[in-house]
Protein backbone atom coordinates (compact mmCIF):
# COMPACT_ATOMS: atom_id res chain seq x y z
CA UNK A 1 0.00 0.00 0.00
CA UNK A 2 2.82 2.74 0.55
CA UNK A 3 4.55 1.81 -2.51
CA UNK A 4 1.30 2.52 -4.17
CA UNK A 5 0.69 6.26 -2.20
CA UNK A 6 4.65 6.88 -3.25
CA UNK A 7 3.89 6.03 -6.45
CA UNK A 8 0.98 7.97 -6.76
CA UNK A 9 2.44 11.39 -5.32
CA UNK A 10 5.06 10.89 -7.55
CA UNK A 11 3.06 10.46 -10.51
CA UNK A 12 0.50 13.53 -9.48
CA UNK A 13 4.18 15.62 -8.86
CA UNK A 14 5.01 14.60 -12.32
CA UNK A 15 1.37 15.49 -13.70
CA UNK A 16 1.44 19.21 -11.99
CA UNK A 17 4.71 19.96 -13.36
CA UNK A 18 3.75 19.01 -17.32
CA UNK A 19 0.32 20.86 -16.82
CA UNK A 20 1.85 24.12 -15.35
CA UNK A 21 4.82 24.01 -17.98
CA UNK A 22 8.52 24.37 -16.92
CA UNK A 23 9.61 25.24 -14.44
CA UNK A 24 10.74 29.10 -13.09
CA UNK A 25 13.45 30.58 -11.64
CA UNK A 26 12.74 32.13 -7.78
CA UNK A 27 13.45 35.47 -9.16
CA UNK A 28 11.28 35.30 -12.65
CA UNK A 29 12.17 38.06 -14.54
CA UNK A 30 13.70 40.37 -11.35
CA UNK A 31 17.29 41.52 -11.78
CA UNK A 32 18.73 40.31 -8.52
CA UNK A 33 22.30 40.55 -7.48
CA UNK A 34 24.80 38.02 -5.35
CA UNK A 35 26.52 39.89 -2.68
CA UNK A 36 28.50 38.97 0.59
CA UNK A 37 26.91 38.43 3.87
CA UNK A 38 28.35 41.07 6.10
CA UNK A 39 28.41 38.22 8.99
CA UNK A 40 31.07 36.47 6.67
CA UNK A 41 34.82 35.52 8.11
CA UNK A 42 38.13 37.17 6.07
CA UNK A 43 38.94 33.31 5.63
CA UNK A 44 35.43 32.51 3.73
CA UNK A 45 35.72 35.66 2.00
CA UNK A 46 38.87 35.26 0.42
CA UNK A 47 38.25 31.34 -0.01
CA UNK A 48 35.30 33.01 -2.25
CA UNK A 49 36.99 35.52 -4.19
CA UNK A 50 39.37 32.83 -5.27
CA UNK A 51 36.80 30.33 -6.58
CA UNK A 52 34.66 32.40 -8.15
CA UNK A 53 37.55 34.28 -10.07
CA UNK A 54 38.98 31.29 -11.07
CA UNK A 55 35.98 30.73 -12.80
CA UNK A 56 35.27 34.20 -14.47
CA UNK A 57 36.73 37.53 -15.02
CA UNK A 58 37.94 39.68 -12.03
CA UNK A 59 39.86 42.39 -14.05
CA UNK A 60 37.40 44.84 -12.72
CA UNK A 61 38.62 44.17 -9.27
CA UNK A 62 42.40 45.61 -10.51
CA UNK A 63 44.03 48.59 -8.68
CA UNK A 64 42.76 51.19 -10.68
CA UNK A 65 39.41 49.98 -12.11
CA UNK A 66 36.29 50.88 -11.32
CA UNK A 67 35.38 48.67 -8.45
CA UNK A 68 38.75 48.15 -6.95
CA UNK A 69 37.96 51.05 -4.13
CA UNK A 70 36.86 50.39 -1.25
CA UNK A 71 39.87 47.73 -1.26
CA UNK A 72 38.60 45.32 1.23
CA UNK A 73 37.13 41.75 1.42
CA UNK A 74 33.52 42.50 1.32
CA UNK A 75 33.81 44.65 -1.40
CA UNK A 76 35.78 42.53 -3.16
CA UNK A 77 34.16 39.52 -2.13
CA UNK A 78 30.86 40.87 -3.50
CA UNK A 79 31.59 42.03 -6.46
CA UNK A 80 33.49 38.27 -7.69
CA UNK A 81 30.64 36.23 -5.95
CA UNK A 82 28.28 38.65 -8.40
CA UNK A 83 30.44 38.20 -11.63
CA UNK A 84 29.61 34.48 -10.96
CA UNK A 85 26.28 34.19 -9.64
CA UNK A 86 25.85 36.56 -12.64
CA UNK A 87 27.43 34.00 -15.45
CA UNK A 88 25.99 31.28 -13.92
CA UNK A 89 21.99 32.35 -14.61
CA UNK A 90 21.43 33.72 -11.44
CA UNK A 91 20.47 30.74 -10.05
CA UNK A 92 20.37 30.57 -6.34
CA UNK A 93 22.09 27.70 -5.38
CA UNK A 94 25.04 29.81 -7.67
CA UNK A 95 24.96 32.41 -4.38
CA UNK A 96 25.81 29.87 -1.73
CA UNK A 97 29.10 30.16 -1.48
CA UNK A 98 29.10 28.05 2.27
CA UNK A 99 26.13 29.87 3.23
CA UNK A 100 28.18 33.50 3.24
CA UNK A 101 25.99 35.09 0.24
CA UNK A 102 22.90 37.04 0.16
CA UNK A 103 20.41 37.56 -2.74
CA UNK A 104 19.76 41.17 -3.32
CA UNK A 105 17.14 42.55 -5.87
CA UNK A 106 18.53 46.62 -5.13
CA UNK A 107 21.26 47.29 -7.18
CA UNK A 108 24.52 47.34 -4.92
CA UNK A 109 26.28 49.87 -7.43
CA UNK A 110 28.35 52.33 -6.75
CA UNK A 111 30.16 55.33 -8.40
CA UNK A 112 31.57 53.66 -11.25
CA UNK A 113 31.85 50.64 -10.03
CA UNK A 114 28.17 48.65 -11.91
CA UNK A 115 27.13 45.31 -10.84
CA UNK A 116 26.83 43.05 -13.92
C-alpha cells in the first residue's frame, strides 16, 4: 500500500509539473544581485573571491578599475561572488558560497563601479 501512495504522489508531482509548464526561476524576470553576507569571516571571503575568479573575469577588481575602491574583502568579495552568480543564470544555489551570500534585488552599485 505505501509503494502505491509513493507512487501515486510521484506520478500527481510529475502530472502538476507538465500541466503548469517548466519550471521558473525564484526570481522570474527580477534583476537580482549576489553579494556577501556582512556576517562572513576574512577566511570565507577570500576562499570566495578565489573560486569564483577562477571561474570568471575579475579584471574589474584591478588597482585602478572601477570597483577596486573600497579595497577590502567584502567589497571585493561581492563584487566576484556577483560576476559568478551573474554567469551562472542567477540561479540561487550559484549564491551559496558556504552559506556566506545574500540575494539582493537593489542594485549594490556604486560610483563607477556597476554590478553586472
Amino acid at each position: 500500500m505505501a509503494k502505491v501512495a509513493s507512487t501515486l504522489s510521484f506520478f500527481l508531482l510529475l502530472l502538476s509539473l507538465v500541466i503548469s509548464g517548466p519550471l521558473k526561476s525564484v526570481n522570474g524576470d527580477q534583476k537580482t544581485w549576489c553579494v556577501a553576507k556582512p556576517s562572513s569571516n576574512e577566511a570565507t571571503l577570500l576562499e570566495n573571491i578565489n573560486y569564483a575568479c577562477a571561474q570568471v573575469d575579475c579584471r574589474v577588481l584591478s588597482k585602478g578599475c572601477p570597483c577596486s575602491s573600497p579595497d577590502n574583502l567584502i567589497n571585493h568579495a561581492s563584487i566576484a561572488m556577483n560576476l559568478y552568480y551573474q554567469s551562472r543564470g542567477r540561479n540561487h544555489w550559484n549564491c551559496h558560497f558556504q552559506n556566506s551570500a545574500l540575494i539582493v534585488m537593489t542594485d549594490p552599485s556604486y560610483g563607477n563601479c556597476v554590478y553586472a
